[in-house]
Protein backbone atom coordinates (compact mmCIF):
# COMPACT_ATOMS: atom_id res chain seq x y z
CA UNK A 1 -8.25 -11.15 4.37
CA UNK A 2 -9.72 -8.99 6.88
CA UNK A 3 -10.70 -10.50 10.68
CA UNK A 4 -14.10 -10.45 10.30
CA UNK A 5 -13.61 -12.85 6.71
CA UNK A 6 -11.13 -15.31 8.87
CA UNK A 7 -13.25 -15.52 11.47
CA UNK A 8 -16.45 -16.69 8.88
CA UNK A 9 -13.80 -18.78 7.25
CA UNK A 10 -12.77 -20.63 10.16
CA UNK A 11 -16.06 -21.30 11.71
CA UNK A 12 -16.76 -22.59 8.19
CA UNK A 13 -13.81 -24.95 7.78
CA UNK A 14 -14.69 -25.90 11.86
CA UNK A 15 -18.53 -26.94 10.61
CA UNK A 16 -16.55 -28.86 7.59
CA UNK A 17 -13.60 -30.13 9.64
CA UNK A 18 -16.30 -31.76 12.21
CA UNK A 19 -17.95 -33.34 9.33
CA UNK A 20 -15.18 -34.87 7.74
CA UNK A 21 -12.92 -35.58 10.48
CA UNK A 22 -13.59 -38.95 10.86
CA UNK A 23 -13.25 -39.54 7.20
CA UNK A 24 -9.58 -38.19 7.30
CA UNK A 25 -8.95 -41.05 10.09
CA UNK A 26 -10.08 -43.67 7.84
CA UNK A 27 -8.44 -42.88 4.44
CA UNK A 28 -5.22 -42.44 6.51
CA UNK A 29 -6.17 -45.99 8.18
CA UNK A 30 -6.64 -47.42 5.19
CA UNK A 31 -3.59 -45.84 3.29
CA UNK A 32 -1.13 -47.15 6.02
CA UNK A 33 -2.95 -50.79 6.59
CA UNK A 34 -2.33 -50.80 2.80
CA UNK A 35 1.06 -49.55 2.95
CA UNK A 36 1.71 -52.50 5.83
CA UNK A 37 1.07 -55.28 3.14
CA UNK A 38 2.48 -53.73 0.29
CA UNK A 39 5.91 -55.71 -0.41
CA UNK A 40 8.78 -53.93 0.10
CA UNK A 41 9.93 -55.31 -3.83
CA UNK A 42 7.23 -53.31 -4.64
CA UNK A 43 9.29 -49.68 -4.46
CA UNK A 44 6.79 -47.55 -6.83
CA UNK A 45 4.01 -48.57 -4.76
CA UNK A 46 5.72 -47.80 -1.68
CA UNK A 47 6.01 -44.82 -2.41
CA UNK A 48 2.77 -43.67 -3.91
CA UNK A 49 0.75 -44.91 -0.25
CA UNK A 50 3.72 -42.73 1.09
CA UNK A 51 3.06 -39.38 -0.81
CA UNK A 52 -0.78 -40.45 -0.11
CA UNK A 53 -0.47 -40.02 3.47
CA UNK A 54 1.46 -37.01 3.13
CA UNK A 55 -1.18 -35.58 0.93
CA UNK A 56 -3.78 -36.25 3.22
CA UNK A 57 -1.90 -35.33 6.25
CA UNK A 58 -1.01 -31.84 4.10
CA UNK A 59 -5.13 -31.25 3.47
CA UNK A 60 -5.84 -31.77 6.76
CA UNK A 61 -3.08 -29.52 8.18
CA UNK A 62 -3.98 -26.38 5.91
CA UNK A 63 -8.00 -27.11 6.59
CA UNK A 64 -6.64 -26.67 10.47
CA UNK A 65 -4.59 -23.79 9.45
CA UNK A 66 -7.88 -21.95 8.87
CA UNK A 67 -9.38 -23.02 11.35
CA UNK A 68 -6.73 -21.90 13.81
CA UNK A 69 -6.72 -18.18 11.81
CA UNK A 70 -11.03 -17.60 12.64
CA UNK A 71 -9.89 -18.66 16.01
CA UNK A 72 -7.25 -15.70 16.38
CA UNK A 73 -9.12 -13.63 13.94
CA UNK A 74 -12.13 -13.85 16.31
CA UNK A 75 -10.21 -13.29 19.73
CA UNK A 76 -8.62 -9.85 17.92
CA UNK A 77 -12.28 -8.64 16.96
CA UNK A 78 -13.13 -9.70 20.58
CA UNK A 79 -10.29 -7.91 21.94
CA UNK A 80 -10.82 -4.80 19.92
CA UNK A 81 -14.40 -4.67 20.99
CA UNK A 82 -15.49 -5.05 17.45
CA UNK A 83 -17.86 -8.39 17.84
CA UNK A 84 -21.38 -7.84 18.88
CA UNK A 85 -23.13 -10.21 22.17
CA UNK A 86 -25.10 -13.10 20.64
């Protein structure tokens, strides 16, 4: 992927990411509140909240991930003299 198609990317995922964010906090809230009443006799449910959260947790981190890669992807266009004033 060139700089110029990370940079689009991330200031894509960054318009999605602001969107959504919120969502992501309330799914996780809602995984762990259900986690906190699940019985602990209750193993296979245990650990299905607990891969949920880590699923989550692992969507959010790679949405982030491209998000962080416009960022540098923009400040090496920047720095090369390659972006154009706004």
């Amino acid at each position: 992927m060139t700089d110029e198609e990370a940079q689009r990317a991330g200031q894509e995922a960054h318009r999605e990411y602001t969107q959504v964010a919120g969502a992501f906090d309330r799914v996780r809230g809602a995984i762990l509140q259900e986690l906190s009443v699940t019985p602990v006799g209750q193993p296979e449910k245990v650990l299905k909240l607990h891969m949920a959260v880590q699923n989550l947790t692992a969507v959010e981190r790679a949405l982030q991930e491209v998000i962080t890669n416009g960022v540098v992807a923009s400040q090496a266009l920047a720095m090369t003299g390659l972006t154009r004033p706004n």
